[in-house]
C-alpha atoms as a PDB file:
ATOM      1  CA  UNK A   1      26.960 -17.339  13.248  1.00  0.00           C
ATOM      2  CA  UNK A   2      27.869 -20.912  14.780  1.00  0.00           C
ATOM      3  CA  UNK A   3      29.178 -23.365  12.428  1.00  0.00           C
ATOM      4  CA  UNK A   4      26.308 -25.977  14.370  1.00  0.00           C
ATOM      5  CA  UNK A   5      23.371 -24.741  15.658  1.00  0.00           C
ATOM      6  CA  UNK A   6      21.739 -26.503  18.798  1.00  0.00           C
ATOM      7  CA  UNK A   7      19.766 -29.904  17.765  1.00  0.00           C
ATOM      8  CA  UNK A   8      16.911 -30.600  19.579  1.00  0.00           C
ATOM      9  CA  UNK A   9      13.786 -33.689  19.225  1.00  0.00           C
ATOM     10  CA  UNK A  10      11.711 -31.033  20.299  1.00  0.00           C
ATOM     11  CA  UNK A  11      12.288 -28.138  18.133  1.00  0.00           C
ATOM     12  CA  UNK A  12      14.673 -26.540  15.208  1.00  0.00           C
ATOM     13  CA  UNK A  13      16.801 -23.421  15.230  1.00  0.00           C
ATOM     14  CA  UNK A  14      15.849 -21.202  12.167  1.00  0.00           C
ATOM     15  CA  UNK A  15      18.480 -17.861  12.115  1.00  0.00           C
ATOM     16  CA  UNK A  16      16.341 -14.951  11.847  1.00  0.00           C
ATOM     17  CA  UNK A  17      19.432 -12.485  11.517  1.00  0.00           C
ATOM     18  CA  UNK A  18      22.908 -11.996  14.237  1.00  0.00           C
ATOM     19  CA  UNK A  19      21.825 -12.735  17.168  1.00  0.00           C
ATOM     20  CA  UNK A  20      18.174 -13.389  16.622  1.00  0.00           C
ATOM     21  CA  UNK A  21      16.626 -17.090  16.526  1.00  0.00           C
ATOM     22  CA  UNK A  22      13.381 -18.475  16.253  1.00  0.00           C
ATOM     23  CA  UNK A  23      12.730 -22.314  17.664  1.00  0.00           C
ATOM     24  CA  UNK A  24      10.294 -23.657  15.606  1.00  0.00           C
ATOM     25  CA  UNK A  25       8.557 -26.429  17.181  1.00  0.00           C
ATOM     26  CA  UNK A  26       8.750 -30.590  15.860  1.00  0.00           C
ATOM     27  CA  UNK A  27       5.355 -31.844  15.152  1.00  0.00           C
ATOM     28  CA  UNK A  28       6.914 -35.082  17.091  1.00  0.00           C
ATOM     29  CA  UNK A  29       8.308 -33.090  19.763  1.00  0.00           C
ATOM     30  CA  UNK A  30       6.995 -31.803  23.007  1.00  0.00           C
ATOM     31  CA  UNK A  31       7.440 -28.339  22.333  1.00  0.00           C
ATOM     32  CA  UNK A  32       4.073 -27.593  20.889  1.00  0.00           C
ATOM     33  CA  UNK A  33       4.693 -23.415  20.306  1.00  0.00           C
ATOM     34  CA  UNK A  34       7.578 -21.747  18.890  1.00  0.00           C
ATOM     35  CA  UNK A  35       9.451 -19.970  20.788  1.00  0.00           C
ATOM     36  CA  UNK A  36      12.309 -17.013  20.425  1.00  0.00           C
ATOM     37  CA  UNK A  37      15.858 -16.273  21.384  1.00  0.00           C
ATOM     38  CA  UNK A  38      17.199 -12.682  21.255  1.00  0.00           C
ATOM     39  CA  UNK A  39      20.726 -11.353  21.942  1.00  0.00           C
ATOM     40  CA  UNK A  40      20.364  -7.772  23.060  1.00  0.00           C
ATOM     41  CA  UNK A  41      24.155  -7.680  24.201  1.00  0.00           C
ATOM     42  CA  UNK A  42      24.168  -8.174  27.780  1.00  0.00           C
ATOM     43  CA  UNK A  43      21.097 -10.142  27.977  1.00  0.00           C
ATOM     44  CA  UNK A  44      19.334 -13.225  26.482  1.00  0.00           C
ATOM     45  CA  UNK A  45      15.681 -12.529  26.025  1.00  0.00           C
ATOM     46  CA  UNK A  46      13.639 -15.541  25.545  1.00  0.00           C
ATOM     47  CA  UNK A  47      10.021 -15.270  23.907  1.00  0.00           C
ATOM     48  CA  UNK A  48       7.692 -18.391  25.461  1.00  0.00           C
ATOM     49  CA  UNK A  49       8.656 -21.427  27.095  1.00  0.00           C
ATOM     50  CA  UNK A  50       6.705 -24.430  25.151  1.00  0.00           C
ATOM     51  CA  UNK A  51       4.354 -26.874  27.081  1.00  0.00           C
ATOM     52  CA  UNK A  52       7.278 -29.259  28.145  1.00  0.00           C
ATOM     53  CA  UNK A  53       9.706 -29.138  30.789  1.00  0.00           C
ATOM     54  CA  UNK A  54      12.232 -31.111  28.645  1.00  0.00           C
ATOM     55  CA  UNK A  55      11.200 -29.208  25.879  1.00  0.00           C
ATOM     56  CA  UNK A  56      12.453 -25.995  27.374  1.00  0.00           C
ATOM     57  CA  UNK A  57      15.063 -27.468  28.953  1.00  0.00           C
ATOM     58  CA  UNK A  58      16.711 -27.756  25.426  1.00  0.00           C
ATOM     59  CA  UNK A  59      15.524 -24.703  24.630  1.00  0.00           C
ATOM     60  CA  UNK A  60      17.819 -23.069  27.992  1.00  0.00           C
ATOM     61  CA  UNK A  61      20.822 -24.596  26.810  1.00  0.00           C
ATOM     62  CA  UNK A  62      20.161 -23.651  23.033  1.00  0.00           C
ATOM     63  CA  UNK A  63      20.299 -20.154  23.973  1.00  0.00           C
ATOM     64  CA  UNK A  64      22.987 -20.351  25.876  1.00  0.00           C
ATOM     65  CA  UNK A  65      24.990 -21.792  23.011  1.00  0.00           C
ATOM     66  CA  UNK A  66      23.860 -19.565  20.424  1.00  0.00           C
ATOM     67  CA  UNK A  67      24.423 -16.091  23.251  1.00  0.00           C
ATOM     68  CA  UNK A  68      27.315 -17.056  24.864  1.00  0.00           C
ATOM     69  CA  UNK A  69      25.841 -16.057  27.976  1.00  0.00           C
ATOM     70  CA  UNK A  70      22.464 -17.224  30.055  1.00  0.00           C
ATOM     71  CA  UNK A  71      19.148 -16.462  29.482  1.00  0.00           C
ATOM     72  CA  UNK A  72      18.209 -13.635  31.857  1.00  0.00           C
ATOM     73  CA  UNK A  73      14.622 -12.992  30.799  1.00  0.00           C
ATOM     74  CA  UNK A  74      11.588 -14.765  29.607  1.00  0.00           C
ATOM     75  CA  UNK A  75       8.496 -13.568  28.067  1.00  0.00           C
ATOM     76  CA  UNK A  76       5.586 -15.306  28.173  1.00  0.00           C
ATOM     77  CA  UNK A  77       3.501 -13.972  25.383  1.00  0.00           C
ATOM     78  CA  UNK A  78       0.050 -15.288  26.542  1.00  0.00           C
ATOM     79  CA  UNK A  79      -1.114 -17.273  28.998  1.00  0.00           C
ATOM     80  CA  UNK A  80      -2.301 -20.772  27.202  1.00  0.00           C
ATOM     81  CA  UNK A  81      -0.481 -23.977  28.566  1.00  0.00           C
ATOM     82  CA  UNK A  82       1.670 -24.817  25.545  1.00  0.00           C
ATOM     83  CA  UNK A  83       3.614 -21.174  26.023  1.00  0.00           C
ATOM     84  CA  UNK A  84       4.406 -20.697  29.794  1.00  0.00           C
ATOM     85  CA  UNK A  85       5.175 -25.029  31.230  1.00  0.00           C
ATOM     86  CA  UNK A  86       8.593 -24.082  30.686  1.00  0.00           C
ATOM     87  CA  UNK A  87       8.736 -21.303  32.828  1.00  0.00           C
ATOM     88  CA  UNK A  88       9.994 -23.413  35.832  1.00  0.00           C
ATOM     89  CA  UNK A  89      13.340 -24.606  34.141  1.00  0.00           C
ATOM     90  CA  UNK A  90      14.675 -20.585  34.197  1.00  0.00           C
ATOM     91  CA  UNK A  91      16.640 -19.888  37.337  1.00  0.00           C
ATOM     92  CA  UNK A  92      14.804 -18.256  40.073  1.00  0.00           C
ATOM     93  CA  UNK A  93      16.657 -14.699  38.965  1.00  0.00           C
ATOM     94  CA  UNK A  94      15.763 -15.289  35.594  1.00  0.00           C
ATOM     95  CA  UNK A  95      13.150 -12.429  35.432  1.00  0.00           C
ATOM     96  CA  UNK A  96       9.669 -13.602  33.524  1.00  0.00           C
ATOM     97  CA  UNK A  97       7.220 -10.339  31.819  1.00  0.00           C
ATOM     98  CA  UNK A  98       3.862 -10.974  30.810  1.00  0.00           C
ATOM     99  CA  UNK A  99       0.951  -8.306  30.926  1.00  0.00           C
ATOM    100  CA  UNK A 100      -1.123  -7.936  34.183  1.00  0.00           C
ATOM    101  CA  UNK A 101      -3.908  -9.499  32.563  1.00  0.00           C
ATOM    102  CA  UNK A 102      -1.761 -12.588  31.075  1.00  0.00           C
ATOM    103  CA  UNK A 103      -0.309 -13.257  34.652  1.00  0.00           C
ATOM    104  CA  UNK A 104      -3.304 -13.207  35.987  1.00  0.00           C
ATOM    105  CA  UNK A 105      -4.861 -15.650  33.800  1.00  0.00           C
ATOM    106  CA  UNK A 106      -2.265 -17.927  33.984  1.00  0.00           C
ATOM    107  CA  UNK A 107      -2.914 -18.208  38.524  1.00  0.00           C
ATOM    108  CA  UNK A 108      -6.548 -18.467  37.676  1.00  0.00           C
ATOM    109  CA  UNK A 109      -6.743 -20.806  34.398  1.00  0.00           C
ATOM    110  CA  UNK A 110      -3.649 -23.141  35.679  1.00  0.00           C
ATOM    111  CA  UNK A 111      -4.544 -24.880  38.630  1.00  0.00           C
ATOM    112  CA  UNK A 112      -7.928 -25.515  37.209  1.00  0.00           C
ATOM    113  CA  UNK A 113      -6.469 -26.946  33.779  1.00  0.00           C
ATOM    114  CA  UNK A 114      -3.681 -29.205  35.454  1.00  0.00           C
ATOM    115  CA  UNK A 115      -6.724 -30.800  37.670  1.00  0.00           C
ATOM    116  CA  UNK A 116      -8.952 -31.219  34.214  1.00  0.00           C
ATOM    117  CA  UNK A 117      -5.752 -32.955  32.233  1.00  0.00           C
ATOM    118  CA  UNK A 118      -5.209 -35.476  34.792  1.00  0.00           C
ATOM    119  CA  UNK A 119      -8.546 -36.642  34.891  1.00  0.00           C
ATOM    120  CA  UNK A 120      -9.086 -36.574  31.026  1.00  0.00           C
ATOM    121  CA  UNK A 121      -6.039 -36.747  28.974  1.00  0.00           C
ATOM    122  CA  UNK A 122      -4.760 -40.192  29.739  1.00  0.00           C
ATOM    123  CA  UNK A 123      -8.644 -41.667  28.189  1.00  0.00           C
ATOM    124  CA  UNK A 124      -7.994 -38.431  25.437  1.00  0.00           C
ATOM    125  CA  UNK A 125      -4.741 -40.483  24.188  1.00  0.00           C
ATOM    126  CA  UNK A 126      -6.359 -43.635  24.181  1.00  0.00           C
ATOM    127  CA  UNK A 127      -9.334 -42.052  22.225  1.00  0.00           C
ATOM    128  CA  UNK A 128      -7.467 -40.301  19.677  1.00  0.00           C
ATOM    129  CA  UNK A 129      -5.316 -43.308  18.688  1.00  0.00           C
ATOM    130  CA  UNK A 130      -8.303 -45.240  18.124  1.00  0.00           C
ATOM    131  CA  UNK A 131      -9.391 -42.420  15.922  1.00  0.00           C
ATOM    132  CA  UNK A 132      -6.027 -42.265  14.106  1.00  0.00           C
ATOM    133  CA  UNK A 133      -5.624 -45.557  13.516  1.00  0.00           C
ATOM    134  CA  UNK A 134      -9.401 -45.592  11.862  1.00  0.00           C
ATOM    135  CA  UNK A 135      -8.367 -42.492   9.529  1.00  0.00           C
ATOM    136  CA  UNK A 136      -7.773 -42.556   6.284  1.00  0.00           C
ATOM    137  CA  UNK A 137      -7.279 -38.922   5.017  1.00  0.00           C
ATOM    138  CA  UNK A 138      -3.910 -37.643   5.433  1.00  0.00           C
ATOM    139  CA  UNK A 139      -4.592 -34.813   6.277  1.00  0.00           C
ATOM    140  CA  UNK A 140      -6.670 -36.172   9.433  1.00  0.00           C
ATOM    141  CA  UNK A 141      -4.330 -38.241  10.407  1.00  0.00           C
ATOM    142  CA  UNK A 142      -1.795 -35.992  10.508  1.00  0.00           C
ATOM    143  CA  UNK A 143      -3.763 -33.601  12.830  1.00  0.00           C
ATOM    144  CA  UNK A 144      -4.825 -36.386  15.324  1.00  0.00           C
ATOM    145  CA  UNK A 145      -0.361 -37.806  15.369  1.00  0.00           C
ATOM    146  CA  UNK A 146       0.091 -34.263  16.011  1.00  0.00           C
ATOM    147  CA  UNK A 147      -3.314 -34.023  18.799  1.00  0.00           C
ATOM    148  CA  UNK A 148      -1.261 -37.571  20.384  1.00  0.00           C
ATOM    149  CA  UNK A 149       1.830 -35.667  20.632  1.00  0.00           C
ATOM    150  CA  UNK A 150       0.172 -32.758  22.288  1.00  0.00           C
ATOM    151  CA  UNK A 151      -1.510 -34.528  25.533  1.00  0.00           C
ATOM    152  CA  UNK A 152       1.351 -37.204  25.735  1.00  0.00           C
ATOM    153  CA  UNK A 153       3.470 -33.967  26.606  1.00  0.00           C
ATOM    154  CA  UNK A 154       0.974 -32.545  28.838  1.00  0.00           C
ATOM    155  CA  UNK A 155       0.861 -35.807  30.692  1.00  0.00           C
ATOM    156  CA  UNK A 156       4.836 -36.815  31.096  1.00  0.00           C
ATOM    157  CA  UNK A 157       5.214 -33.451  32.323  1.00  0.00           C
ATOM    158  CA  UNK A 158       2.648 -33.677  34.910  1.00  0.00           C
ATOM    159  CA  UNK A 159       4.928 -35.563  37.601  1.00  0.00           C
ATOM    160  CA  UNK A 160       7.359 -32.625  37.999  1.00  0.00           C
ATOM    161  CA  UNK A 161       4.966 -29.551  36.437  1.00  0.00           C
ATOM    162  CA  UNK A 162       5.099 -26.636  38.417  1.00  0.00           C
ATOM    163  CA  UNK A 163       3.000 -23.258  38.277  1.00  0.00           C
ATOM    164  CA  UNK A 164       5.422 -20.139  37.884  1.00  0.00           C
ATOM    165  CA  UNK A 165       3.905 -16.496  37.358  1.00  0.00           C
ATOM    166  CA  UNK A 166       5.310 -13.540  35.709  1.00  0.00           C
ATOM    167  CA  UNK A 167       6.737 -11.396  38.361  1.00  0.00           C
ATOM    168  CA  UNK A 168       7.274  -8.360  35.775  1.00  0.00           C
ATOM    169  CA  UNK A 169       3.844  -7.146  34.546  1.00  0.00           C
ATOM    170  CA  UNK A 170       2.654  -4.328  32.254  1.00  0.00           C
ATOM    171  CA  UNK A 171      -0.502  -2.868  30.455  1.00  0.00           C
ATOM    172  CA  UNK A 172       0.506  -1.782  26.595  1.00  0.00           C
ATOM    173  CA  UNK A 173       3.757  -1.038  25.619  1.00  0.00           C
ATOM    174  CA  UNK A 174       7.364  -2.562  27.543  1.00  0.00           C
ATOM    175  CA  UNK A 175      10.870  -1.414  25.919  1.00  0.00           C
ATOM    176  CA  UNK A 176      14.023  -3.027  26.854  1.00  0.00           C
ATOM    177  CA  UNK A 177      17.384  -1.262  25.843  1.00  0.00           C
ATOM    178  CA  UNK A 178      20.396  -3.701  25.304  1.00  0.00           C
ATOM    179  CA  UNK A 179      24.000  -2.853  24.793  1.00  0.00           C
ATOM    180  CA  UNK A 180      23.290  -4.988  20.864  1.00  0.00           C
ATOM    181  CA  UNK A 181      19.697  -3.868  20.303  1.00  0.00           C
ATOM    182  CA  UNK A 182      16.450  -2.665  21.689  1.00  0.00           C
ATOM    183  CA  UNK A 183      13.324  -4.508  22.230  1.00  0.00           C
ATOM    184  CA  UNK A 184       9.458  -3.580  22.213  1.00  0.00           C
ATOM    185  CA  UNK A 185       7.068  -5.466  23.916  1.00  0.00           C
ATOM    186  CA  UNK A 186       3.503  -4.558  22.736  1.00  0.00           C
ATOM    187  CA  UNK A 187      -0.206  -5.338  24.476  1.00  0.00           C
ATOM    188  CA  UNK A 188      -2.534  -6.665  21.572  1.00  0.00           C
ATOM    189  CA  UNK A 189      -5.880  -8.384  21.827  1.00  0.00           C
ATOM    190  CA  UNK A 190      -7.080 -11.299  19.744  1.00  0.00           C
ATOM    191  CA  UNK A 191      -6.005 -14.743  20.034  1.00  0.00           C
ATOM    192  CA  UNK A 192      -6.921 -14.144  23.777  1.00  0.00           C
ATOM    193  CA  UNK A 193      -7.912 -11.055  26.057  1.00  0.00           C
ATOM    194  CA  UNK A 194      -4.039  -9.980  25.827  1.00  0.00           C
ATOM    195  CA  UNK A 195      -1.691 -10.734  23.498  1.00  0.00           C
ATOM    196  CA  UNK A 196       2.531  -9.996  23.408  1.00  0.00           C
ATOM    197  CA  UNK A 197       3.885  -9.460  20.940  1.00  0.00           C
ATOM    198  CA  UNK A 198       7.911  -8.984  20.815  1.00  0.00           C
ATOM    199  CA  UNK A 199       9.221  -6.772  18.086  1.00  0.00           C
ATOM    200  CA  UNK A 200      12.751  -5.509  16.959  1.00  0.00           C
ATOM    201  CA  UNK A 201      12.349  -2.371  15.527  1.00  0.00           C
ATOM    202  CA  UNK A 202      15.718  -2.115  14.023  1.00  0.00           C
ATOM    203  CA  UNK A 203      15.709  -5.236  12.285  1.00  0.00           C
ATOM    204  CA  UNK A 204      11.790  -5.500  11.553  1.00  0.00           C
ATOM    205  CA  UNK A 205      11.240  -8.626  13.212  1.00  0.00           C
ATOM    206  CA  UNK A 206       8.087  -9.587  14.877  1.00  0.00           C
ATOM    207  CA  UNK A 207       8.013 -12.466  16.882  1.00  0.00           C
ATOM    208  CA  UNK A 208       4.157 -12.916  17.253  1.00  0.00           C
ATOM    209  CA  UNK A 209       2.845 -16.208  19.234  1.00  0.00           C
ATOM    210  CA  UNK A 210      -0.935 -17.227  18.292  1.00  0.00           C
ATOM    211  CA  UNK A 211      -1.834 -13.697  16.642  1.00  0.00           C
ATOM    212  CA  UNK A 212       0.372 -15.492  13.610  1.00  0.00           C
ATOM    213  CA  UNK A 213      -0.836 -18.712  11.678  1.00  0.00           C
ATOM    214  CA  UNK A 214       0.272 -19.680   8.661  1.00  0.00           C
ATOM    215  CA  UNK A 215      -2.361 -21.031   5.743  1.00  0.00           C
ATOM    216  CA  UNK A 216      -4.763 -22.243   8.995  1.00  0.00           C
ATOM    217  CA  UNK A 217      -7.738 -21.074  10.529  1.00  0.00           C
ATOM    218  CA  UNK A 218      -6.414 -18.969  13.576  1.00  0.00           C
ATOM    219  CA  UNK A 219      -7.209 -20.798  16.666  1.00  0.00           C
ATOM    220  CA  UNK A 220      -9.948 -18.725  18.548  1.00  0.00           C
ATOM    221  CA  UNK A 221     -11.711 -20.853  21.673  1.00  0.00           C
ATOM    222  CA  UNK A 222     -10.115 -17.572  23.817  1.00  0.00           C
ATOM    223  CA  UNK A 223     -10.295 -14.865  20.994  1.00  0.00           C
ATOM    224  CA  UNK A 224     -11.929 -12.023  19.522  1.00  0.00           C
ATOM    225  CA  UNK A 225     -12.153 -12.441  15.906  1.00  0.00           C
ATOM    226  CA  UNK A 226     -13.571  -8.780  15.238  1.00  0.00           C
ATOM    227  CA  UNK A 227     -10.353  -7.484  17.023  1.00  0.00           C
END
């Protein structure tokens, strides 16, 4: 284990066990998700790329100071904006695995999101402080800091945001074999239409995305609650 793990604005490094790390996101940075980092040996696995370019720009060199080695495959667990921005800081033979369904989402939904944000989220951050600084609750307040944080990411990254798909795609189950460890990817439904979720069998680690909240209603705009 390092002595110092990697310090980012946008996120912290939590040790999950040798090897494994989980990136959990600032509420002041411009990460948004959390994200993974797994050492299978000979590769660097990471699990979803936050909503920020800078953010996952950290993120890349975090890895590669807690592997020893560069990230050589991303997997973007759904296809919401906060979980695959980051996608276009990985090297172009940096290999990125989704589901069919997820990749397909992500060419459809993108192009159509990015045009909304433009034309909305500059008047949404101007709204939302007005709202903040009009709240009393603290409860509200921090939700709408956090809901400021969220589109001024979206719109810094705007200038250099580009669109980059999966090009490794699968239906239900993936499984990776590393010279450390071995890696299941798994198809669920719920949050959205498809769902990945990354597990390590030997160590019993699940690293879940939006199928996992924590004392909060799940968020469900995309989801099937019954599932």
């Amino acid at each position: 284990m390092l002595a110092q793990l990697p310090e980012s604005k946008h996120f912290q490094i939590e040790p999950l066990a040798e090897g494994v790390y989980a990136a959990v996101a600032s509420e002041q940075g411009y990460a948004v998700c959390n994200a993974g980092i797994v050492d299978i040996g000979n590769k660097t696995i990471i699990f979803d790329t936050f909503i920020s370019p800078d953010a996952a720009k950290d993120l890349l060199k975090a890895a590669k100071q807690l592997t020893s080695h560069k990230a050589t495959c991303v997997v973007n667990s759904h296809y919401h904006n906060d979980h695959i921005r980051g996608n276009q800081v990985f090297s172009p033979h940096v290999d990125i695995i989704s589901t069919k369904w997820t990749r397909e989402a992500i060419a459809q939904n993108e192009p159509k999101e990015i045009r909304w944000e433009k034309e909305n989220i500059p008047k949404g951050i101007v709204d939302t402080q007005l709202k903040l600084d009009a709240e009393k609750h603290p409860k509200r307040r921090r939700e709408l800091a956090f809901l400021i944080v969220y589109y001024k990411a979206i719109n810094e990254s705007h200038p250099q945001l580009k669109t980059r798909l999966p090009n490794i795609t699968f239906e239900h189950k993936l499984v990776i074999h590393g010279t450390r460890r071995t890696v299941e990817l798994l198809s669920f439904s719920g949050h959205t239409a498809s769902d990945l979720l990354l597990y390590l069998p030997e160590e019993k680690i699940a690293f879940m995305s939006d199928l996992l909240f924590i004392n909060i209603h799940p968020y469900l705009p995309n989801g099937f609650p019954e599932r």
